[in-house]
Protein backbone atom coordinates (compact mmCIF):
# COMPACT_ATOMS: atom_id res chain seq x y z
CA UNK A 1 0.00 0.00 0.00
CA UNK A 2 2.81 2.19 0.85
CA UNK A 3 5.28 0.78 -1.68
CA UNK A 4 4.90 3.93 -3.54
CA UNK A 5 7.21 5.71 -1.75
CA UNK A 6 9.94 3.42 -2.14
CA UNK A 7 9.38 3.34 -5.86
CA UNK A 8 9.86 7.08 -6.37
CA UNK A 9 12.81 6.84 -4.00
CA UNK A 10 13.94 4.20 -6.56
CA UNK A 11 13.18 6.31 -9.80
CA UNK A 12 14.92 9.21 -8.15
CA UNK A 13 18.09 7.63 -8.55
CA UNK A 14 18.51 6.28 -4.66
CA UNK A 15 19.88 2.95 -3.85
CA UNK A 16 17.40 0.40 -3.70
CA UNK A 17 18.73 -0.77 0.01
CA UNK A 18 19.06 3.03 0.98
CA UNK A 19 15.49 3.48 -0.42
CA UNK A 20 13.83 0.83 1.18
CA UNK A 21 15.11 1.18 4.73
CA UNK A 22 14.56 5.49 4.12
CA UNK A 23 11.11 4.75 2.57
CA UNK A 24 10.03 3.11 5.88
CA UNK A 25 10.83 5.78 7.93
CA UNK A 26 8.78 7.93 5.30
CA UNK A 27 5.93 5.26 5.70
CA UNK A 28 5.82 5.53 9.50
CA UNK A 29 5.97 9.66 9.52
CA UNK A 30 2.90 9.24 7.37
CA UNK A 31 0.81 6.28 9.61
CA UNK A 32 1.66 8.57 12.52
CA UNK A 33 0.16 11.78 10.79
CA UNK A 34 -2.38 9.72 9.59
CA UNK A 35 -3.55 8.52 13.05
CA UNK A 36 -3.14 11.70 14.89
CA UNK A 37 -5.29 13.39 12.58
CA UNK A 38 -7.72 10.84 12.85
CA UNK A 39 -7.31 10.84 16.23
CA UNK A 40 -7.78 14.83 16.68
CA UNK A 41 -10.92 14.23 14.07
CA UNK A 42 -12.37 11.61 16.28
CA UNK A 43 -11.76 13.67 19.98
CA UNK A 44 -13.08 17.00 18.26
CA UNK A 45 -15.92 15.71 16.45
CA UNK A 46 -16.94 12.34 17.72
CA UNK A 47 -16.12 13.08 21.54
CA UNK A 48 -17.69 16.71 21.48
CA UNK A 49 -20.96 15.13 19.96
CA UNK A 50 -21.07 12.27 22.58
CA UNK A 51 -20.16 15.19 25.33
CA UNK A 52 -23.08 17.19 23.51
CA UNK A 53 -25.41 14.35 24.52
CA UNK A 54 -24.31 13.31 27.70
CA UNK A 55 -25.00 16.84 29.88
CA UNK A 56 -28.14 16.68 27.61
CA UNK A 57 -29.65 13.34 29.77
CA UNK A 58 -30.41 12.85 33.27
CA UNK A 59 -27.96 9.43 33.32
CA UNK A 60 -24.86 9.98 36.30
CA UNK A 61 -22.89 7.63 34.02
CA UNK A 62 -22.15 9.08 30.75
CA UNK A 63 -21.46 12.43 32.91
CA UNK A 64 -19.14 10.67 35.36
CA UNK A 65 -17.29 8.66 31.94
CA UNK A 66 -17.04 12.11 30.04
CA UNK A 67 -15.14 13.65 33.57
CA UNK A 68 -12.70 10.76 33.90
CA UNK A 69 -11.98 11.29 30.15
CA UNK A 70 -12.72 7.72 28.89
CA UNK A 71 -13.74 8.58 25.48
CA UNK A 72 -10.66 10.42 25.09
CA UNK A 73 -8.94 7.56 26.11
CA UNK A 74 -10.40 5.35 23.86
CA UNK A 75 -9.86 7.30 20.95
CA UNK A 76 -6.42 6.52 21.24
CA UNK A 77 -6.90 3.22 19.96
CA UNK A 78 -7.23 4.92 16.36
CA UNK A 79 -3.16 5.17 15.56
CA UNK A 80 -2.71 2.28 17.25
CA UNK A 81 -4.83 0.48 15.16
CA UNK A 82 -4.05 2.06 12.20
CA UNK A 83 -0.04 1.00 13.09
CA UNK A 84 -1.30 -2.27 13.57
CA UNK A 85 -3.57 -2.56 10.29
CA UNK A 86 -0.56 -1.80 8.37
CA UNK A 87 2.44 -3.41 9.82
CA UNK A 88 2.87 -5.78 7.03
CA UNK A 89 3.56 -2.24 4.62
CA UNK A 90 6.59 -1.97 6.78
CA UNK A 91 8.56 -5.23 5.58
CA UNK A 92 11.31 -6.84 7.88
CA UNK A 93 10.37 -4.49 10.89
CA UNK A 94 6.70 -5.72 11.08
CA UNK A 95 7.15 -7.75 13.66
CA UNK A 96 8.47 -4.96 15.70
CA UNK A 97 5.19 -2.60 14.75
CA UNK A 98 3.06 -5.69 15.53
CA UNK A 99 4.42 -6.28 19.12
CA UNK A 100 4.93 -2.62 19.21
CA UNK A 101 1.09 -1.59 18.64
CA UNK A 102 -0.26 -5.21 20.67
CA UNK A 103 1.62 -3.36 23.56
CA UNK A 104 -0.31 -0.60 22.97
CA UNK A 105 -3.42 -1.57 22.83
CA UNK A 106 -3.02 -3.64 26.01
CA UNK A 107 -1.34 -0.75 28.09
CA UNK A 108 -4.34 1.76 26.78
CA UNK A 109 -6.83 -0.91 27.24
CA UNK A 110 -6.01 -0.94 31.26
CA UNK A 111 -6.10 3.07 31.00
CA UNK A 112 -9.84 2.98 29.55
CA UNK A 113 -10.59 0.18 32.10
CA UNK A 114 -9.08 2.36 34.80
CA UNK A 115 -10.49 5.13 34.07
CA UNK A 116 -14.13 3.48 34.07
CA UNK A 117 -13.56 2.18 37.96
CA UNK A 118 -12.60 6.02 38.03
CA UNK A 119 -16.43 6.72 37.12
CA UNK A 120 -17.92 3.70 39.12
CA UNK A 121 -16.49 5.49 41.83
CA UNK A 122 -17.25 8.60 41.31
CA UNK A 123 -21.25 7.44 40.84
CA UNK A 124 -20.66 5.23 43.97
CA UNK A 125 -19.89 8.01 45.88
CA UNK A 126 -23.11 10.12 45.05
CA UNK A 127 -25.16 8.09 47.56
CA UNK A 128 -24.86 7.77 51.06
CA UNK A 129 -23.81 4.25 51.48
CA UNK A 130 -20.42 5.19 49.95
CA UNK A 131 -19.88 7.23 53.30
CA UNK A 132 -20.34 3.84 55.08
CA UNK A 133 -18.43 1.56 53.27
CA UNK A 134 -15.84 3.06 50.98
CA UNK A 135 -14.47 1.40 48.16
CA UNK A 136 -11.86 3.33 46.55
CA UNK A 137 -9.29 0.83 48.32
CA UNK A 138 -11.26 -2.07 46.57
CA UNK A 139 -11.06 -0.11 43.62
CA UNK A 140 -6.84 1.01 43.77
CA UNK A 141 -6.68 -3.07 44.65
CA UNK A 142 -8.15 -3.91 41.07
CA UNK A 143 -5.91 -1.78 39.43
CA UNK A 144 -3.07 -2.64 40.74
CA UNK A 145 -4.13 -6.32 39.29
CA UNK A 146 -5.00 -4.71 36.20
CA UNK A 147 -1.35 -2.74 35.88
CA UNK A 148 0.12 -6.14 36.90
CA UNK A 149 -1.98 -8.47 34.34
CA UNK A 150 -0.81 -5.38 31.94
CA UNK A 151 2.65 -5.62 32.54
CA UNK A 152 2.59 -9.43 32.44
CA UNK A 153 0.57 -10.23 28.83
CA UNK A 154 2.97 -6.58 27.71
CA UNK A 155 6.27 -8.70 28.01
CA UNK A 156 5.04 -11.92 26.78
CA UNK A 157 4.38 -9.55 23.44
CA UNK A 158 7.64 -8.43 23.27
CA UNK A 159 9.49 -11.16 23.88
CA UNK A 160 6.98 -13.42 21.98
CA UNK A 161 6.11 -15.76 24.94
CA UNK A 162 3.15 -17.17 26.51
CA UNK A 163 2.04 -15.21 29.27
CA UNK A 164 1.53 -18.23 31.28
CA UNK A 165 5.37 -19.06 31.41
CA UNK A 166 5.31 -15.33 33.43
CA UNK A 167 2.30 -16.35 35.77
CA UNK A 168 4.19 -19.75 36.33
CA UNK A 169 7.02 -17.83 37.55
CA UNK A 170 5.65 -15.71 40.00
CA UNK A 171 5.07 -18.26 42.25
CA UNK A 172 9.11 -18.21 42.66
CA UNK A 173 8.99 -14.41 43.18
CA UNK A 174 6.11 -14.56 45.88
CA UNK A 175 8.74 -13.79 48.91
CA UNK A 176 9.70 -10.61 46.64
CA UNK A 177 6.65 -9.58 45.27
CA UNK A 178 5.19 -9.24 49.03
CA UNK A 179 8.34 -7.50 49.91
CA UNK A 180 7.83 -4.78 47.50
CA UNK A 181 3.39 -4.75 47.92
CA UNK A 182 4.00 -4.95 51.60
CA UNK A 183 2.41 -1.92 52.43
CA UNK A 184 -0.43 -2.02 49.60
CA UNK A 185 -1.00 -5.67 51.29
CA UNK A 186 -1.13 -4.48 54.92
CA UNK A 187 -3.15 -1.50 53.43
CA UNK A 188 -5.91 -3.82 51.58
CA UNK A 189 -6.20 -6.11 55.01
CA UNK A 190 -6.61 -2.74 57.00
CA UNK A 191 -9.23 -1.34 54.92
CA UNK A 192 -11.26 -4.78 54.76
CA UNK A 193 -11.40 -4.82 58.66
CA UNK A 194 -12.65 -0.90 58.70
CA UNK A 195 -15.20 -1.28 56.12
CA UNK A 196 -16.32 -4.91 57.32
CA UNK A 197 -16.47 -3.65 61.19
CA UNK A 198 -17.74 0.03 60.32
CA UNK A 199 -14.44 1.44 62.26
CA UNK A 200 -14.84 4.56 60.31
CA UNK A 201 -16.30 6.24 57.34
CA UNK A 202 -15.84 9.42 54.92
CA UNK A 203 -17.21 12.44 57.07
CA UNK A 204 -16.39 11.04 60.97
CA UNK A 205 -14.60 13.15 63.10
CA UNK A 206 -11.45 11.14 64.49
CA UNK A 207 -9.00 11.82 67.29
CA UNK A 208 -5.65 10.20 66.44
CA UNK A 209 -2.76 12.03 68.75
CA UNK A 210 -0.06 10.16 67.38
CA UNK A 211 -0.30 11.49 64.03
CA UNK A 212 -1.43 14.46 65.22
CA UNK A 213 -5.01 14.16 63.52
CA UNK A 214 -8.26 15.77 65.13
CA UNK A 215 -10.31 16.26 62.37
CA UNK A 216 -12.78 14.49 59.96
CA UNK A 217 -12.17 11.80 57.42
CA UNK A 218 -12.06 12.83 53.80
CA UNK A 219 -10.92 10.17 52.20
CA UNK A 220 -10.19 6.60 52.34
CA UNK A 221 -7.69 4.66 50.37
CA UNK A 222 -5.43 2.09 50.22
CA UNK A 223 -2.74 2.67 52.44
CA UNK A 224 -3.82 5.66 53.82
CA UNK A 225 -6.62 7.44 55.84
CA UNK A 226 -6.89 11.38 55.08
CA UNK A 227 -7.95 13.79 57.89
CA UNK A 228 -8.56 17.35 57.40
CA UNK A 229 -7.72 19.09 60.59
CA UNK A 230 -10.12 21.96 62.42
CA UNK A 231 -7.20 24.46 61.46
CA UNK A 232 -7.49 22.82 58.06
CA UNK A 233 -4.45 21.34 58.06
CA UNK A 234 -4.39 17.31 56.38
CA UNK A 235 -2.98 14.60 58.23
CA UNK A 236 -2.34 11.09 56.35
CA UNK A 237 -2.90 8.02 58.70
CA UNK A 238 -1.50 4.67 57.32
CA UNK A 239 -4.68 2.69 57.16
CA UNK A 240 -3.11 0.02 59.20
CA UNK A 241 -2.11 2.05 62.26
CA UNK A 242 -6.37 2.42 62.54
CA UNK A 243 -6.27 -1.22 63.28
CA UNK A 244 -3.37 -1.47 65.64
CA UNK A 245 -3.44 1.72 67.60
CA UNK A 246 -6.15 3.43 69.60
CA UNK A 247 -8.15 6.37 67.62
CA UNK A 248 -11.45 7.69 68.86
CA UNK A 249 -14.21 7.99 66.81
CA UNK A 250 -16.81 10.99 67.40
CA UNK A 251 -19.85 9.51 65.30
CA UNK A 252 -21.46 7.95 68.12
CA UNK A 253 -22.16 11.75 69.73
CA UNK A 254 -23.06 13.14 66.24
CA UNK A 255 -25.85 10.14 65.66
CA UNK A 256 -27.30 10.46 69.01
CA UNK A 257 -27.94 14.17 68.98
CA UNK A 258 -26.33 15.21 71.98
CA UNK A 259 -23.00 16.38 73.05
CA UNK A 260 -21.70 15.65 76.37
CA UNK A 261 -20.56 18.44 78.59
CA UNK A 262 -18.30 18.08 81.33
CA UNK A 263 -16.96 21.14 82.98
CA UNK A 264 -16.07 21.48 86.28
CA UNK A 265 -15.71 24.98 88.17
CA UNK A 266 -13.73 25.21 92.12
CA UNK A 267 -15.29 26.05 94.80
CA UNK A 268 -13.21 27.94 97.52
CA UNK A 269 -13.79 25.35 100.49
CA UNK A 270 -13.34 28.33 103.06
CA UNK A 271 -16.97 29.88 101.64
CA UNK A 272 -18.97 26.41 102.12
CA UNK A 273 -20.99 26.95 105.44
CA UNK A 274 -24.06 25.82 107.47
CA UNK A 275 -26.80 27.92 105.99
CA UNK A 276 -28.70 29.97 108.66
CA UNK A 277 -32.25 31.32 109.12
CA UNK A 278 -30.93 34.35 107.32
CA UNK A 279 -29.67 32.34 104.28
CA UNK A 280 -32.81 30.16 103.98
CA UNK A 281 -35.41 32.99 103.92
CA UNK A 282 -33.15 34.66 101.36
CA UNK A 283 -33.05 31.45 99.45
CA UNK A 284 -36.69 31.13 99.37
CA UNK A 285 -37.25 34.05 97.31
CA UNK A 286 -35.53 31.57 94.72
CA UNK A 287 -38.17 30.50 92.21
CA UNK A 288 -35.96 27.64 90.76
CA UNK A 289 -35.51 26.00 94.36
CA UNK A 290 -38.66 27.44 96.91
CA UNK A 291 -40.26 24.17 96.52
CA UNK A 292 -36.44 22.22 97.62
CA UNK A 293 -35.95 24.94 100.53
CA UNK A 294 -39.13 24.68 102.08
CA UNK A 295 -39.54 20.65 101.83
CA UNK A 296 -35.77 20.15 102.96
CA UNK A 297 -36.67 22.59 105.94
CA UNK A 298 -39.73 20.77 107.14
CA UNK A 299 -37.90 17.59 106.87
CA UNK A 300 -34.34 18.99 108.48
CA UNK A 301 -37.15 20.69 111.62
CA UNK A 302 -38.60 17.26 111.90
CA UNK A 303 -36.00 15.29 111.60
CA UNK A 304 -34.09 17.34 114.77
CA UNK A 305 -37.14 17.91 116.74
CA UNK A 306 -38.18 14.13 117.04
CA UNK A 307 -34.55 13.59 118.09
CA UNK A 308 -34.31 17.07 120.78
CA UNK A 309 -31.46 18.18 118.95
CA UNK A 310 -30.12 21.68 120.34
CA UNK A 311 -30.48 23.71 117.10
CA UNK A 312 -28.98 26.54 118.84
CA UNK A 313 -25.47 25.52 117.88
CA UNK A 314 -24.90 24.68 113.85
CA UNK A 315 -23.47 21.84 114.12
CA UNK A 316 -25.71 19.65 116.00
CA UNK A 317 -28.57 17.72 113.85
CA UNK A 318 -28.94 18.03 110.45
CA UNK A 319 -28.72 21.31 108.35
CA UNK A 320 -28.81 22.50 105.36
CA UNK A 321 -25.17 24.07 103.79
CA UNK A 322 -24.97 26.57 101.23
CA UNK A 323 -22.92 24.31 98.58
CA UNK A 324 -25.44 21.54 98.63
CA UNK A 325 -28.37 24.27 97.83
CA UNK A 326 -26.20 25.72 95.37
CA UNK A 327 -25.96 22.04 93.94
CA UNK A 328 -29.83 21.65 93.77
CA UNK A 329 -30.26 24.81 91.99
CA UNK A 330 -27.86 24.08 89.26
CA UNK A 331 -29.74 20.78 88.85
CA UNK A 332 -32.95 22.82 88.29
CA UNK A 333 -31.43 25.16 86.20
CA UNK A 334 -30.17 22.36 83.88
CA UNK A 335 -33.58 20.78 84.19
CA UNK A 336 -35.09 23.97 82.49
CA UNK A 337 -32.50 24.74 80.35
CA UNK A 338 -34.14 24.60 76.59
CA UNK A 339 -30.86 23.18 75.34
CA UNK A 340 -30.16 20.36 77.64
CA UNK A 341 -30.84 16.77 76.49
CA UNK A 342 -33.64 15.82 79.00
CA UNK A 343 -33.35 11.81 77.91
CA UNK A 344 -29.89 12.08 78.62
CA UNK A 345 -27.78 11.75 81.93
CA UNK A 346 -27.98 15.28 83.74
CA UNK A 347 -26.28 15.81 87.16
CA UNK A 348 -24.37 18.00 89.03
CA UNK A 349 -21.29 16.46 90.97
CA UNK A 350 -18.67 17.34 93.57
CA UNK A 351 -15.31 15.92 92.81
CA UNK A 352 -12.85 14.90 95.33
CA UNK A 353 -11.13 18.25 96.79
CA UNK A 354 -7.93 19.37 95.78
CA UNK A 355 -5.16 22.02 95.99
CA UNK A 356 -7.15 24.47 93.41
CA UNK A 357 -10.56 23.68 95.48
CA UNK A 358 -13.69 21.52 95.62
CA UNK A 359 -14.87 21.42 91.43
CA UNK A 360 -17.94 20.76 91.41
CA UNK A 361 -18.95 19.26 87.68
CA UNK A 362 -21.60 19.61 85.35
CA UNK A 363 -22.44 16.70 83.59
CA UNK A 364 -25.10 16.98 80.74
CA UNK A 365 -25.76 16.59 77.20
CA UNK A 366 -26.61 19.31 74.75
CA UNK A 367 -29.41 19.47 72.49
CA UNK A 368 -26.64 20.69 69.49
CA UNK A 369 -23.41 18.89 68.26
CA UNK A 370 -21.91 21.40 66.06
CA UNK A 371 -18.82 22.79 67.40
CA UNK A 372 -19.78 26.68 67.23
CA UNK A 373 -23.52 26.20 68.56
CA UNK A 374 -22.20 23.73 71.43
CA UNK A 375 -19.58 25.99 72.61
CA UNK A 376 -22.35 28.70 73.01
CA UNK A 377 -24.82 26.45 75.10
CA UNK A 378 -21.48 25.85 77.56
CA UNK A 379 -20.66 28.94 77.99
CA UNK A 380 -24.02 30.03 78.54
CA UNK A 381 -24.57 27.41 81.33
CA UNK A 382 -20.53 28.33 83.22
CA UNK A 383 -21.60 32.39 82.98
CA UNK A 384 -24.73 31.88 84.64
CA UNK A 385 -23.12 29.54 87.54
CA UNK A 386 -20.22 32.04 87.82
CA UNK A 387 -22.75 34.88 88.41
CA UNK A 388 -25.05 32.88 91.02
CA UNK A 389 -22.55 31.36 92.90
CA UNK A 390 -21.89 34.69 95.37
CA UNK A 391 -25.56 34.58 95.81
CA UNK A 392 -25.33 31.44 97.58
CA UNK A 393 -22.25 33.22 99.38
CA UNK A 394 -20.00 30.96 97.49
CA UNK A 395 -16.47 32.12 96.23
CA UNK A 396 -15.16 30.49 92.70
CA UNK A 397 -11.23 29.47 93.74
CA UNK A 398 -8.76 31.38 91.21
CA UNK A 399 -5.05 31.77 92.09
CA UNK A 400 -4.12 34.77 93.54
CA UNK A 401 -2.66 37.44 90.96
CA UNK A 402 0.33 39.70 91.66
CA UNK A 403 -1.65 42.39 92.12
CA UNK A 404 -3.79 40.23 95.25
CA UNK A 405 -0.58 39.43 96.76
CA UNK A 406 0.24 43.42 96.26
CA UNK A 407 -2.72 44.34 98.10
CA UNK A 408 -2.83 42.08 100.80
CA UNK A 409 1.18 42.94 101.63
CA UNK A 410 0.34 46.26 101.78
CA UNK A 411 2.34 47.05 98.86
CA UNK A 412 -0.24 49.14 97.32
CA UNK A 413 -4.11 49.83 96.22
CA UNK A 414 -6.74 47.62 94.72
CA UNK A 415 -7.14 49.53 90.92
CA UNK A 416 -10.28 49.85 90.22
CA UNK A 417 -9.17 51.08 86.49
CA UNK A 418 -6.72 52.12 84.49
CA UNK A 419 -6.47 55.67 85.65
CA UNK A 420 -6.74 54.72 89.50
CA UNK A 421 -3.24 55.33 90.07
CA UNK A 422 -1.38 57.27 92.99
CA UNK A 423 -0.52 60.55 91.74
CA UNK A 424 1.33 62.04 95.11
CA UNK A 425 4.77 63.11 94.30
CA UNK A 426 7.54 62.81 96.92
C-alpha cells in the first residue's frame, strides 16, 4: 500500500537498500500523521458530539465517563490500530510494529478500564452508602491487578512468549513480590477490617494524637486514611495504624444528637458553710428552688425535733449548707434549660477536693453537636453559675494574681481602672 514511496525513491536515482530502509521511515511519519489526525478528528468531532449528549440526559454515568476522560482515552486506539492494520507495509520491521502496537493496545486498554472504575467510583460516591463503606481501596486493589496483568501479557508480546510461562514464575517471586506490595498488602487487610467492622467512614470526626489528627475523614484509600484538621491542616494516617493503635471515633455523639458536657468549676472550700435562718429565707425568694428549701426545711425541723437536737449551735442535727443548695439549683437550672438533652444523663457532681478547690462538675448533654452552637450552650450554662454562685455566698477558687498578693502585703491599692493610680509626688 505504501510501496509507492519506495518506488519514487527508486526512480529518483537512490539505492534500492538506501530506499527501502529510508522509505520506511517515510511510511511511519505518514501512519503517525495519519492517526493523529484521525485521532484529533475523532476527539473534536466524535467526543464533542457524545459530550453534547451526555449533559443533555439525566444518566450519572455518561457524565461521570465524560469527567474521567474515557472517550478520550479510547480514541487513542485509532493510531494504534491504524499501526497495527498496516504493519505488514513496513517489511522486515513488522514484527516490531506488531508487538509494538499489541503493547499498545493492552497498556491503553487498562487506561480505559481504569479510568471506568474512576467513574464507578465517582457514581458510587453520590449516595450515602459510599460514606459507610468506601471502596476506593477495593477499587486502587483492582488496578493494581490490572497494571500487573498489563505488565505481564505486555512482556510476553515483546518477547513473543506465553504469558503463562510469566504467571508460572511468579510463584518463585512470591517472597519478593510481598516485599515490595508490603504496604499495599497491609493496606488492603486494613481497609477490609474498617469497612467490614464500620471502624470509620468518609465524614467522621477522628482523634488520632499520634499522628497528630483531630479532624474528619475525607478520604479513604489504600494505604492511607486522610484527615482534614479543624485548622485545616491534612494529616495522612496509614490505614493500618487504625487497626493497631487506639483512635477515637466521634460519630457515636453526632448520631445520638447530643453532646456531652463536662466542665467542672472550684469552689473555695473556706466559703462552704451551714446555711442559717438568714440564708434560707433569702433562698426562698428563689423561684428555681422554693419548693427544695421549704420541703428540705420541714424535713431537716422534723428530723431534729423528734430527736431534741439543740439547734442553737450549727453543728448539731442536720442542716442545710450553702454548697449543697447551690448544687440543687444548678440541677434545676439544667432541668429547664431549653438546650439540655432531658433523655440524657444530667447531674451535678462534687469531685474529690484538691489544691485548686472543691470542682464541682456539670455533667449533661446538649441538644446541638456542632462545634460553634455547642460551645455557646457551655458557655451560657458556666456564665450563669459564675454569676449565682456569690448569691449562695460561694467564692469560685482562682489563684491569687500579683496584684492580690500586692494588696494584701500592703504594697499598694486595689485599681479599680486604668487611671486609678497614685498621683502624690515625693
Amino acid at each position: 500500500m505504501l510501496g509507492w514511496v519506495r518506488d519514487i525513491l527508486i526512480r529518483s536515482g537512490m539505492g534500492e537498500s538506501t530506499a527501502t530502509q529510508l522509505s520506511y521511515a517515510i511510511d511511519f511519519g505518514i501512519v503517525l500523521i495519519i492517526g493523529l489526525v484521525a485521532r484529533y478528528v475523532l476527539r473534536t468531532a466524535i467526543v464533542h458530539i457524545v459530550h453534547a449528549h451526555a449533559r443533555r440526559t439525566k444518566n450519572q454515568w455518561d457524565d461521570a465517563l465524560i469527567d474521567v476522560h474515557v472517550f478520550r482515552r479510547i480514541a487513542n486506539f485509532v493510531p494504534i490500530l491504524l499501526f497495527y492494520g498496516l504493519a505488514e507495509e513496513f517489511g522486515s520491521i513488522e514484527f516490531i510494529i506488531v508487538r509494538l502496537a499489541g503493547v499498545a493496545i493492552v497498556l491503553n486498554a487498562v487506561f480505559v478500564i481504569a479510568a471506568i472504575l474512576d467513574a464507578g467510583e465517582c457514581i458510587y460516591r453520590a449516595y450515602d452508602i459510599s460514606k459507610e463503606r468506601p471502596i476506593k481501596g477495593f477499587i486502587q486493589v483492582v488496578k493494581i491487578i490490572l497494571w500487573i496483568l498489563g505488565s505481564i501479557i505486555s512482556v510476553g508480546l515483546i518477547l513473543d512468549k506465553s504469558p503463562w510461562l510469566f504467571v508460572s514464575g511468579i510463584g518463585a517471586m512470591s517472597a519478593v513480590l510481598l516485599l515490595i506490595f508490603r504496604d499495599s498488602i497491609i493496606g488492603f487487610v486494613a481497609g477490609v477490617q474498617l469497612t467490614t467492622n464500620d471502624m470509620v467512614r468518609i465524614g467522621d470526626w477522628i482523634e488520632m494524637p499520634r499522628f497528630n489528627a483531630d479532624g474528619e475523614v475525607i478520604e479513604i484509600t489504600l494505604n492511607t486514611v486522610k484527615v482534614q484538621n479543624w485548622d485545616l491542616t491534612v494529616s495522612m494516617i496509614p490505614a493500618y495504624s487504625l487497626i493497631s493503635d487506639s483512635f477515637r471515633n466521634w460519630r457515636g455523639m453526632q448520631e445520638s444528637g447530643g453532646r456531652r458536657i463536662k466542665r467542672s468549676v472550684h469552689i473555695d472550700v473556706t466559703s462552704v458553710t451551714f446555711c442559717t435562718e438568714d440564708m434560707l429565707n433569702s433562698f426562698e425568694h428563689i423561684e428555681r428552688i422554693r419548693d427544695y428549701v421549704n420541703s428540705r426545711r420541714a424535713e431537716i425541723a422534723s428530723y431534729n425535733e423528734q430527736r431534741g437536737v439543740d439547734t442553737q449551735t450549727l453543728i448539731n442535727g442536720r442542716r442545710m449548707t450553702n454548697l449543697g443548695t447551690f448544687r440543687a439549683y444548678m440541677a434545676a437550672y439544667l432541668q429547664e434549660h431549653p438546650h439540655i438533652r432531658h433523655d440524657m444523663i444530667t447531674m451535678v457532681r462534687q469531685l474529690p477536693p484538691g489544691p485548686q478547690g472543691l470542682p464541682l462538675e456539670i455533667y449533661a448533654f446538649a441538644d446541638e453537636t456542632t462545634w460553634v452552637t455547642y460551645e455557646e450552650i457551655q458557655a451560657d450554662i458556666f456564665d450563669h453559675i459564675l454569676a449565682a454562685a456569690p448569691q449562695f455566698g460561694l467564692r469560685i477558687y482562682q489563684a491569687p494574681t500579683g496584684q492580690d498578693i500586692r494588696f494584701i502585703s500592703g504594697g499598694g491599692h486595689e485599681a479599680t481602672g486604668p487611671c486609678d493610680e497614685d498621683t502624690t509626688s515625693s
